[in-house]
PDB file of N, CA and C in Angstrom:
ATOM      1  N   UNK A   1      -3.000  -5.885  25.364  1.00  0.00           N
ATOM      2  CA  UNK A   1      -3.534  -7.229  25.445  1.00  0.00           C
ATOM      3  C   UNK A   1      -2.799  -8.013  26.533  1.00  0.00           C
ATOM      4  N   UNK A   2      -3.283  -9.078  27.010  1.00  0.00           N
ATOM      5  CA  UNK A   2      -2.902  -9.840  27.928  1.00  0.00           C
ATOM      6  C   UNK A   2      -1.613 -10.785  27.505  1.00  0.00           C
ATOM      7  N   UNK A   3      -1.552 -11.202  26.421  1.00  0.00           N
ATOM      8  CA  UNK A   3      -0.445 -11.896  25.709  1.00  0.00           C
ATOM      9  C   UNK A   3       0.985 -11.485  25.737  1.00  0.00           C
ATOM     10  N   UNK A   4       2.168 -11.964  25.751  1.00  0.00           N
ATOM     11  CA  UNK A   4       3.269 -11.037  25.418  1.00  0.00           C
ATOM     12  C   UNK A   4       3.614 -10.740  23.777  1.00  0.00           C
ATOM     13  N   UNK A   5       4.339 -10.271  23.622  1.00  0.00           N
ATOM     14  CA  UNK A   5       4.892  -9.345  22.435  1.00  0.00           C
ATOM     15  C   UNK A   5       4.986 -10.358  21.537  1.00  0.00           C
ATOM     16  N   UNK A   6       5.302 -11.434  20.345  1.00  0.00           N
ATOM     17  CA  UNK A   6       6.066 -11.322  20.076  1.00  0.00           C
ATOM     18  C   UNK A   6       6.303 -11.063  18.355  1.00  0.00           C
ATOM     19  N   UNK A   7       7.154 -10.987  17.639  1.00  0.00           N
ATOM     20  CA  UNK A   7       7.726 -10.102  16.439  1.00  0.00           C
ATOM     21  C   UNK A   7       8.819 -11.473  15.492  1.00  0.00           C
ATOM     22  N   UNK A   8       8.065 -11.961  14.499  1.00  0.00           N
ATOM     23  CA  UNK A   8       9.161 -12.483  13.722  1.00  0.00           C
ATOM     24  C   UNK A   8       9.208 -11.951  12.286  1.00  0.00           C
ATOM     25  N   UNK A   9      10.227 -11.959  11.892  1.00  0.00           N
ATOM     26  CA  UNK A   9      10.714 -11.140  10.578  1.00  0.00           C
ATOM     27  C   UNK A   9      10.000 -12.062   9.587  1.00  0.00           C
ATOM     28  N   UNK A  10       9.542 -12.095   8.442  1.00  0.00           N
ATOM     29  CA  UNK A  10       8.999 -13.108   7.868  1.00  0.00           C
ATOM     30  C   UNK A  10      10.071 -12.987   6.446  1.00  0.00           C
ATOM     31  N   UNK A  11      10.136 -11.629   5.666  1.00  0.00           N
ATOM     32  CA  UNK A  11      10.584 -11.401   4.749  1.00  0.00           C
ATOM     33  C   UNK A  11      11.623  -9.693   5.303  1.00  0.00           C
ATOM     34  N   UNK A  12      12.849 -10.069   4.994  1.00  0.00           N
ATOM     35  CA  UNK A  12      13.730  -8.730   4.839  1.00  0.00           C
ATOM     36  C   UNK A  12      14.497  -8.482   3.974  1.00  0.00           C
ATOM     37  N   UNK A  13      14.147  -7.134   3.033  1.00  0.00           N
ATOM     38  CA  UNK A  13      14.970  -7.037   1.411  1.00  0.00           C
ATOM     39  C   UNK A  13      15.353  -5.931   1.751  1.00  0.00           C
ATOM     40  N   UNK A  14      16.297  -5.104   0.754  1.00  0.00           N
ATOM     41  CA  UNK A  14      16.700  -3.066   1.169  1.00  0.00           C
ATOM     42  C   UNK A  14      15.878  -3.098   0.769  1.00  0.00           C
ATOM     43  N   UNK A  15      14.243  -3.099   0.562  1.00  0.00           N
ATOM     44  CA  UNK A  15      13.148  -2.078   0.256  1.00  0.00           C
ATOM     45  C   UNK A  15      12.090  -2.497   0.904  1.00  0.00           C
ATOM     46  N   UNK A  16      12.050  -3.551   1.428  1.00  0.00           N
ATOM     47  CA  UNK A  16      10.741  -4.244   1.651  1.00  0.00           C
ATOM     48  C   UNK A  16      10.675  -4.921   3.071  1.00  0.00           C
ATOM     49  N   UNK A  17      10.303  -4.955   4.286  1.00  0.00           N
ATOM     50  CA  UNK A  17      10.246  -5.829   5.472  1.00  0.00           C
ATOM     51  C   UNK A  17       8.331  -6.081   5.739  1.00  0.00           C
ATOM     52  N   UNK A  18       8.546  -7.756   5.923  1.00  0.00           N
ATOM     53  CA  UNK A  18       7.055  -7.975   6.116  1.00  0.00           C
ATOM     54  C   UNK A  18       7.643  -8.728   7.629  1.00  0.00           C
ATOM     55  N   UNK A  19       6.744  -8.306   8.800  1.00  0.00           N
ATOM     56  CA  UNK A  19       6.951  -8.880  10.291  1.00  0.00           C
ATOM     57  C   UNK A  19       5.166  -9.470  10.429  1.00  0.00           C
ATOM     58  N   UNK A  20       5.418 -10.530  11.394  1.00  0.00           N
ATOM     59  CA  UNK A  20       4.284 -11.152  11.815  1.00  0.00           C
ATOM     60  C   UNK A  20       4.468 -11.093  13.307  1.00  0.00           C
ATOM     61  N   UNK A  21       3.339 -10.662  13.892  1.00  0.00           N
ATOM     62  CA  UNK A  21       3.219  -9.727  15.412  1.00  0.00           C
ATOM     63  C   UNK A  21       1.975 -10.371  15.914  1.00  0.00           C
ATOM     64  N   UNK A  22       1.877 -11.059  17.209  1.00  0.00           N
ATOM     65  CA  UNK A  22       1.249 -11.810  18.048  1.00  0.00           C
ATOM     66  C   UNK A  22       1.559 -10.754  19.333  1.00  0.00           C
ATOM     67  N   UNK A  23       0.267 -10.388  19.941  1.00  0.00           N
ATOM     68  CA  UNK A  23       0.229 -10.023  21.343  1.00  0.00           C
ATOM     69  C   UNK A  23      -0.101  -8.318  21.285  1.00  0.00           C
ATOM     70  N   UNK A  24      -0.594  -8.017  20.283  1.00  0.00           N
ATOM     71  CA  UNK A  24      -1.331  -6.689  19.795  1.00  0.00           C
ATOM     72  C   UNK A  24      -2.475  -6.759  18.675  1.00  0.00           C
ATOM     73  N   UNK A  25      -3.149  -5.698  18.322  1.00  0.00           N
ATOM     74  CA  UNK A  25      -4.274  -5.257  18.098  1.00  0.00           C
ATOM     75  C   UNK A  25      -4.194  -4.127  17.029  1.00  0.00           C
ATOM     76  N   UNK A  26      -5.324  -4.006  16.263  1.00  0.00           N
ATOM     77  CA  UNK A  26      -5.548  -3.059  15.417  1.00  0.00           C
ATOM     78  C   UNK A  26      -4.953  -1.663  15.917  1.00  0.00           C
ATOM     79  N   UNK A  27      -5.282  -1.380  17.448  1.00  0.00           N
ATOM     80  CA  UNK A  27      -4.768  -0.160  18.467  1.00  0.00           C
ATOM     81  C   UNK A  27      -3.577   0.463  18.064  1.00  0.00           C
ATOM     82  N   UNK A  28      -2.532  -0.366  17.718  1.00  0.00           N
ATOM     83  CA  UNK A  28      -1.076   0.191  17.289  1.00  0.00           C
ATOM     84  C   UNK A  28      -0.742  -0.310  16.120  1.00  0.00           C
ATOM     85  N   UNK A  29      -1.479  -1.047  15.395  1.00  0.00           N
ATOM     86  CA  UNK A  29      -1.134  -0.792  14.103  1.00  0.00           C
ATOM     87  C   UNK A  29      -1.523  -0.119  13.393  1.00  0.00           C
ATOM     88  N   UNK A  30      -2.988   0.832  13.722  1.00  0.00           N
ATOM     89  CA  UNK A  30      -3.151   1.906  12.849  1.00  0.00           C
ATOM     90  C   UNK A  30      -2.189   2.854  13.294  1.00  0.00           C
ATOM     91  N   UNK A  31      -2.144   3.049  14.485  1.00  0.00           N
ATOM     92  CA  UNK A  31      -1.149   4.506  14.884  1.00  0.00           C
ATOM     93  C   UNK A  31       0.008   4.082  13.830  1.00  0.00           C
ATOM     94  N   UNK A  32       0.867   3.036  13.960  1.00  0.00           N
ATOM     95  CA  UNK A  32       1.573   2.530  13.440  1.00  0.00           C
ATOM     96  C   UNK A  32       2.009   3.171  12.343  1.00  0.00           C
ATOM     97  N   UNK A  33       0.863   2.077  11.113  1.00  0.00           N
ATOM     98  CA  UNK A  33       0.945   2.772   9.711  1.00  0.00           C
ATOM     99  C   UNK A  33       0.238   4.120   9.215  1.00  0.00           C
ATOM    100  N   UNK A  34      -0.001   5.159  10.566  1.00  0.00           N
ATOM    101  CA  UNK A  34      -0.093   5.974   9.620  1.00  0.00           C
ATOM    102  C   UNK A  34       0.684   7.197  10.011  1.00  0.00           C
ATOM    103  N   UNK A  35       1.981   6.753  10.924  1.00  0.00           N
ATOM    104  CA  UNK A  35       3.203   6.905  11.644  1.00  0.00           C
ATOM    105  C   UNK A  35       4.142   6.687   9.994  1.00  0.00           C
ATOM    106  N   UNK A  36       4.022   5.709   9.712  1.00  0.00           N
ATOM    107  CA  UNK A  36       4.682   5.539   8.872  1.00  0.00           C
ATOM    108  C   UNK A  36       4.488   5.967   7.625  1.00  0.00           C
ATOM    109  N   UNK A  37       3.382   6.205   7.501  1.00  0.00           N
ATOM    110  CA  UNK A  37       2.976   6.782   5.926  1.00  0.00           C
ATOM    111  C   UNK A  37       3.315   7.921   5.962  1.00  0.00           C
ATOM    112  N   UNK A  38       3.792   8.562   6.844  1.00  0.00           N
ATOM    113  CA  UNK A  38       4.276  10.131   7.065  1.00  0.00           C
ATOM    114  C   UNK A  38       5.095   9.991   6.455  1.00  0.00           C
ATOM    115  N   UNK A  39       6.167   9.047   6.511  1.00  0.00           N
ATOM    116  CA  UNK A  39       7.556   9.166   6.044  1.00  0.00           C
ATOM    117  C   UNK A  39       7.875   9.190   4.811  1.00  0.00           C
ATOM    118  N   UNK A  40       8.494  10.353   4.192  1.00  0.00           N
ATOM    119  CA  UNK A  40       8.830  10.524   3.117  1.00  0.00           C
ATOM    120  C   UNK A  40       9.463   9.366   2.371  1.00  0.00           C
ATOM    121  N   UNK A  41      10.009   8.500   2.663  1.00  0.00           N
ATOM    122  CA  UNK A  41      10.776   7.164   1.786  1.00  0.00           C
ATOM    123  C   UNK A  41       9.893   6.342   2.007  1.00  0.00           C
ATOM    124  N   UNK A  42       8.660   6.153   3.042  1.00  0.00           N
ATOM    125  CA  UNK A  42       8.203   4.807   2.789  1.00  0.00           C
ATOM    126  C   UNK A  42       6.989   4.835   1.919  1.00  0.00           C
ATOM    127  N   UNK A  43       6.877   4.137   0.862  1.00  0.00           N
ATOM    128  CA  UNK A  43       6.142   3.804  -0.334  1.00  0.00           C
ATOM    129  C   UNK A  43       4.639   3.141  -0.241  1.00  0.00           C
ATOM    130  N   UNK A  44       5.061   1.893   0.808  1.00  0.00           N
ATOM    131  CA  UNK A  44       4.098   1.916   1.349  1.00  0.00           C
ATOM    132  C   UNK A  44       3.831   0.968   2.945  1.00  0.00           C
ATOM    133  N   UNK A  45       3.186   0.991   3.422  1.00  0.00           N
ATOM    134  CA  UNK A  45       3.019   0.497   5.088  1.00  0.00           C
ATOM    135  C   UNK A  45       1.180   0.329   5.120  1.00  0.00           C
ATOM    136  N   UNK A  46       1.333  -1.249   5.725  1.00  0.00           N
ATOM    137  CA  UNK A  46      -0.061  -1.532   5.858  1.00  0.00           C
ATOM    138  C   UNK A  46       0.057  -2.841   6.313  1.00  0.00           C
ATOM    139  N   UNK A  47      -0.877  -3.284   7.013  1.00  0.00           N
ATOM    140  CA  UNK A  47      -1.187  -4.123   8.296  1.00  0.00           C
ATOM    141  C   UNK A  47      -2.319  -5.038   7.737  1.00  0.00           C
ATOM    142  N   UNK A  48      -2.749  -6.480   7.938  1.00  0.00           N
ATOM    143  CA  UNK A  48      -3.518  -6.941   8.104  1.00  0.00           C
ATOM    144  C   UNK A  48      -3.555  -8.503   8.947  1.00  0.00           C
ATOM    145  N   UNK A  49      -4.812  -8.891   9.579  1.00  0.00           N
ATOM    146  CA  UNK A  49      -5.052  -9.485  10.591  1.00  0.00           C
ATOM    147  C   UNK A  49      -5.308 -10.888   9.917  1.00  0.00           C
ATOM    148  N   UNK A  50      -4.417 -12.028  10.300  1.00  0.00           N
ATOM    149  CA  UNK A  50      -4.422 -13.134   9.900  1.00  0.00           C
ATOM    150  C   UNK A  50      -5.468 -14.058   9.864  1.00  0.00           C
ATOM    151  N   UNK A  51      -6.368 -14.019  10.965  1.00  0.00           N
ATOM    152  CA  UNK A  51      -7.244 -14.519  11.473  1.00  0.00           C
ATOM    153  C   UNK A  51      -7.864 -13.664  12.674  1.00  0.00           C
ATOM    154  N   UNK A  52      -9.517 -13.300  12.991  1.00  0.00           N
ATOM    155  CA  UNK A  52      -9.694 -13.015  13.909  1.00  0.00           C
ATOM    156  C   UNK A  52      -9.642 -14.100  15.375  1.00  0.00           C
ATOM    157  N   UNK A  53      -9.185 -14.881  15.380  1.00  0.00           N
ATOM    158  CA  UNK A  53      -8.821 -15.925  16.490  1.00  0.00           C
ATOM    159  C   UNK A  53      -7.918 -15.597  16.747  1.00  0.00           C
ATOM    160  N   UNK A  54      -6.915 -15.615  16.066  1.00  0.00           N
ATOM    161  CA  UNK A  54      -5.434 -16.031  16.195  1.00  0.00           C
ATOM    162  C   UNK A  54      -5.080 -14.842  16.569  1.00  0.00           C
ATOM    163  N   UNK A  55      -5.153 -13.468  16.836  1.00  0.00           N
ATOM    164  CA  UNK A  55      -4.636 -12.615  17.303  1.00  0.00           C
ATOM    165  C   UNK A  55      -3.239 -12.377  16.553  1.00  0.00           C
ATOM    166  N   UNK A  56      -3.017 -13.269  15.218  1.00  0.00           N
ATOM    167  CA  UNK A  56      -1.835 -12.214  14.226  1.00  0.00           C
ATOM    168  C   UNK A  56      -1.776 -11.505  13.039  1.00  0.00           C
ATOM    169  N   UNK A  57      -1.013 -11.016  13.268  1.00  0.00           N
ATOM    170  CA  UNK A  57      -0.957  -9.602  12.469  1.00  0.00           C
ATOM    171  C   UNK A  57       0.111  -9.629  11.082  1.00  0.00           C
ATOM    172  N   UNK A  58       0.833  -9.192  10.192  1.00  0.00           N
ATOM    173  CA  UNK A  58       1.213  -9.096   9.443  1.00  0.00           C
ATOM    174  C   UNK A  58       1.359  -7.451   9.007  1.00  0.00           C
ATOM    175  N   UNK A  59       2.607  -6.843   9.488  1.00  0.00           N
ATOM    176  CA  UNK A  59       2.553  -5.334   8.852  1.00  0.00           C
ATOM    177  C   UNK A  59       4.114  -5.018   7.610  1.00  0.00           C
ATOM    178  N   UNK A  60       3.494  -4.676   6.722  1.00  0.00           N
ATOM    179  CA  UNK A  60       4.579  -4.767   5.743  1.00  0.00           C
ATOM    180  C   UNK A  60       4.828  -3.404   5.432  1.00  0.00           C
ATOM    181  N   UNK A  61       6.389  -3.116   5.430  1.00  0.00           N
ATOM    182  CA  UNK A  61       7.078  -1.761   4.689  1.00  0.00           C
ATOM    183  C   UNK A  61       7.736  -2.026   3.737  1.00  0.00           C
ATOM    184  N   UNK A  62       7.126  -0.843   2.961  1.00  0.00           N
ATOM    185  CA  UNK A  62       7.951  -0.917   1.429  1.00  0.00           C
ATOM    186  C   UNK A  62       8.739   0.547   1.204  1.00  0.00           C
ATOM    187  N   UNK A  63      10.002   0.646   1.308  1.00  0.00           N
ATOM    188  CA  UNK A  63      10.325   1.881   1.070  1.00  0.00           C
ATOM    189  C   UNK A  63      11.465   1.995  -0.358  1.00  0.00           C
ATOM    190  N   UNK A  64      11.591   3.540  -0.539  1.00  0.00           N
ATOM    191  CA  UNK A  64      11.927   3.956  -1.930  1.00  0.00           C
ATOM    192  C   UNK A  64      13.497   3.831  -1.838  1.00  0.00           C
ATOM    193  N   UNK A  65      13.782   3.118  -1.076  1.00  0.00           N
ATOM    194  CA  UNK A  65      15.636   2.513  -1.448  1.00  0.00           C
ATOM    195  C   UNK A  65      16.059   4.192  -0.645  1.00  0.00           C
ATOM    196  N   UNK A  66      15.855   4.757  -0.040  1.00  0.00           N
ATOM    197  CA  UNK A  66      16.860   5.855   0.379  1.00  0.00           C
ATOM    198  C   UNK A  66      16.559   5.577   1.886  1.00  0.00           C
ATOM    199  N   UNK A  67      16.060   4.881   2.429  1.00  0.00           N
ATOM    200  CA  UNK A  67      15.799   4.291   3.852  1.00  0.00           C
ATOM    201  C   UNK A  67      15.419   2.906   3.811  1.00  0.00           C
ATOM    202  N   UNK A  68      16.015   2.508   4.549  1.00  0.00           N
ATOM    203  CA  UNK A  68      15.570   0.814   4.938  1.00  0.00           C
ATOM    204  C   UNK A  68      14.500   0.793   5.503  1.00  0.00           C
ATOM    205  N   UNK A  69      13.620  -0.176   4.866  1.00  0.00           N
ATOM    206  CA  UNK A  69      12.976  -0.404   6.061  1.00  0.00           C
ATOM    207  C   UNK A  69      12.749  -1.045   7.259  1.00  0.00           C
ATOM    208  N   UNK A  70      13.415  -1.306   8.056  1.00  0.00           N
ATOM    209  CA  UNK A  70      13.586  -1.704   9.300  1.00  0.00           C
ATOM    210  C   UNK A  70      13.865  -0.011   9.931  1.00  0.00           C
ATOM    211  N   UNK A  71      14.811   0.672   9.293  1.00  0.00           N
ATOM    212  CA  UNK A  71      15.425   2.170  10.163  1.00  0.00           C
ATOM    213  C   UNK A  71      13.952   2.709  10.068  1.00  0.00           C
ATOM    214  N   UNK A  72      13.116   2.864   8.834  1.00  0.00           N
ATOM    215  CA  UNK A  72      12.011   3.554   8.776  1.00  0.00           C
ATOM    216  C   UNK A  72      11.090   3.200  10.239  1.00  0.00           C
ATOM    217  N   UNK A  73      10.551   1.762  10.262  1.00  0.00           N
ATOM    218  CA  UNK A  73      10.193   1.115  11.512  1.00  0.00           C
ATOM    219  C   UNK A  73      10.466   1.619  12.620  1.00  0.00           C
ATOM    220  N   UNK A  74      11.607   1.610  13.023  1.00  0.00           N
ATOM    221  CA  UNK A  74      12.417   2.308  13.755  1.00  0.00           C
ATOM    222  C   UNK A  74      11.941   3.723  14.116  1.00  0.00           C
ATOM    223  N   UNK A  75      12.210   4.231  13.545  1.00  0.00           N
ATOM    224  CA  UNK A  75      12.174   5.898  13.026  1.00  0.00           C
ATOM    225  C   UNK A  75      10.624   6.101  13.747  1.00  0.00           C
ATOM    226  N   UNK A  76       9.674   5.741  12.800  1.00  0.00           N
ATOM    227  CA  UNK A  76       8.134   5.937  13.377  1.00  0.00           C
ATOM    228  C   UNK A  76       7.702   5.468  14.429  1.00  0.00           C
ATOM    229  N   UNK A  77       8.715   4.422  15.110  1.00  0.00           N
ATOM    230  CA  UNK A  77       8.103   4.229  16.672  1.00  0.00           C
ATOM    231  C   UNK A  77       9.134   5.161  17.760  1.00  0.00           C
ATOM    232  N   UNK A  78      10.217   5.533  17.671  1.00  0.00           N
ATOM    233  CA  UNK A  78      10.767   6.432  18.368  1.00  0.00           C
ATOM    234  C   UNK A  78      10.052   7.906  18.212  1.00  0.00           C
ATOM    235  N   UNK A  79       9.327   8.368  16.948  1.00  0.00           N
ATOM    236  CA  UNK A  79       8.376   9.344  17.116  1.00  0.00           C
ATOM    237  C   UNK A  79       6.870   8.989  17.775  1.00  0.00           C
ATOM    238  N   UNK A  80       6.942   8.263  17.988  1.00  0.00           N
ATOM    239  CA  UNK A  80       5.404   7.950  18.509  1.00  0.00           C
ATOM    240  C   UNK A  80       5.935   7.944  20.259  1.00  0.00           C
ATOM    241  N   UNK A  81       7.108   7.076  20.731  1.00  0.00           N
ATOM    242  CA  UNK A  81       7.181   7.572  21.735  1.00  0.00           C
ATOM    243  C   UNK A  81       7.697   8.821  22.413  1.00  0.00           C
ATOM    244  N   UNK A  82       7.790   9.546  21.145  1.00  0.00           N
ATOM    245  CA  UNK A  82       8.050  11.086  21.972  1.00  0.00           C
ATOM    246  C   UNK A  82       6.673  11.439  22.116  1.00  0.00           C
ATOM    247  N   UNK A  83       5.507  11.140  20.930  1.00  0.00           N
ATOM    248  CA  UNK A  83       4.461  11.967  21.085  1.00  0.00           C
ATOM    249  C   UNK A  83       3.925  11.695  22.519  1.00  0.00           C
ATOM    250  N   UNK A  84       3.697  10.272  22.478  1.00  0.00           N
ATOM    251  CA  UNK A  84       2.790   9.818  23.247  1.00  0.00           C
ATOM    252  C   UNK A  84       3.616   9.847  25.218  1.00  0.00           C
ATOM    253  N   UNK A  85       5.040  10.168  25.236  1.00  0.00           N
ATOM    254  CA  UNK A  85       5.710  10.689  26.477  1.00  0.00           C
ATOM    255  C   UNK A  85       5.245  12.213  26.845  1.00  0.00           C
ATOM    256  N   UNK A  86       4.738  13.085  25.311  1.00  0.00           N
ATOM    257  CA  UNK A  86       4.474  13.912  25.695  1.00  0.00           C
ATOM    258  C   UNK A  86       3.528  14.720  26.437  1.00  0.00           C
ATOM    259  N   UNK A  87       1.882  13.638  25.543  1.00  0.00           N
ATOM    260  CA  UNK A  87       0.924  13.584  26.056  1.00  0.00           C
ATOM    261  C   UNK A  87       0.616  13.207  27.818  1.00  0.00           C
ATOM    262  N   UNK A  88       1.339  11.994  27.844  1.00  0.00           N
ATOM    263  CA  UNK A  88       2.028  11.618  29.794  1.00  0.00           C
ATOM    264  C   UNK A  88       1.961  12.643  30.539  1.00  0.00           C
ATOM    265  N   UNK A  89       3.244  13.455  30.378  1.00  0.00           N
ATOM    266  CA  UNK A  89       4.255  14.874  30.700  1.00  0.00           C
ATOM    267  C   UNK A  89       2.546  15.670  30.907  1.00  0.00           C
ATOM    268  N   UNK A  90       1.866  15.981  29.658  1.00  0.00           N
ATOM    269  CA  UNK A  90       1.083  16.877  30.229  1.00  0.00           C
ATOM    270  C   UNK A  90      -0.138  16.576  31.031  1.00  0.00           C
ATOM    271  N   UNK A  91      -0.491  15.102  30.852  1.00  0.00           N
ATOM    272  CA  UNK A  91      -1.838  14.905  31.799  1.00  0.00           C
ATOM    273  C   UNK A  91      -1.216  14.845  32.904  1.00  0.00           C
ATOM    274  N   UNK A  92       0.074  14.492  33.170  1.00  0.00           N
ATOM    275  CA  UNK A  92       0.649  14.082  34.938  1.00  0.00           C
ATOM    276  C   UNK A  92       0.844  16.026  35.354  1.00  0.00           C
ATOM    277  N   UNK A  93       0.947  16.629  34.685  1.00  0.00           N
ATOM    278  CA  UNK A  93       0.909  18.437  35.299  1.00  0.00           C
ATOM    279  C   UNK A  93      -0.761  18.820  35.307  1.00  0.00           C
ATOM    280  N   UNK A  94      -1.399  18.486  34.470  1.00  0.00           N
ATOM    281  CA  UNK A  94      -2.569  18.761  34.737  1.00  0.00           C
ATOM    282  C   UNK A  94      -3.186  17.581  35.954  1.00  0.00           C
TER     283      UNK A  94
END
């Protein structure tokens, strides 16, 4: 999107982080949460859109106390940028 980033914490507990995200799209929050639903500790991860005007978002993690969720967060976007460096790597050889 044309907007910049930005990310405020709304709620942070050891099990639970809800962030509100301006300057993205459904596009990476499905990859997102279902990046995250992979993860064995997180309980649960899911996204919804505040307003279709307003362009914000709301994505909340709930995990089973053996990962934070913020590290979980973490965790599923450092795998997404390996995937998606990888995909790069091979269209730039092809």
């Amino acid at each position: 999107m044309g907007e910049s980033l930005e990310v405020e914490v709304e709620r942070l507990e050891p099990t639970r982080l809800t962030i509100r995200v301006r300057g993205e799209d459904h596009t990476i929050f499905n990859v997102l949460v279902e990046e995250l639903n992979r993860d064995e500790h997180v309980v649960f991860a899911a996204y919804k859109q505040l307003h279709p005007l307003t362009g914000e978002y709301t994505l909340t993690v709930v995990t089973d106390g053996e990962e934070e969720p913020l590290a979980a967060l973490r965790s599923a976007c450092e795998r997404l940028k390996e995937v998606y460096g990888s995909l790069l790597n091979q269209l730039s050889r092809g």
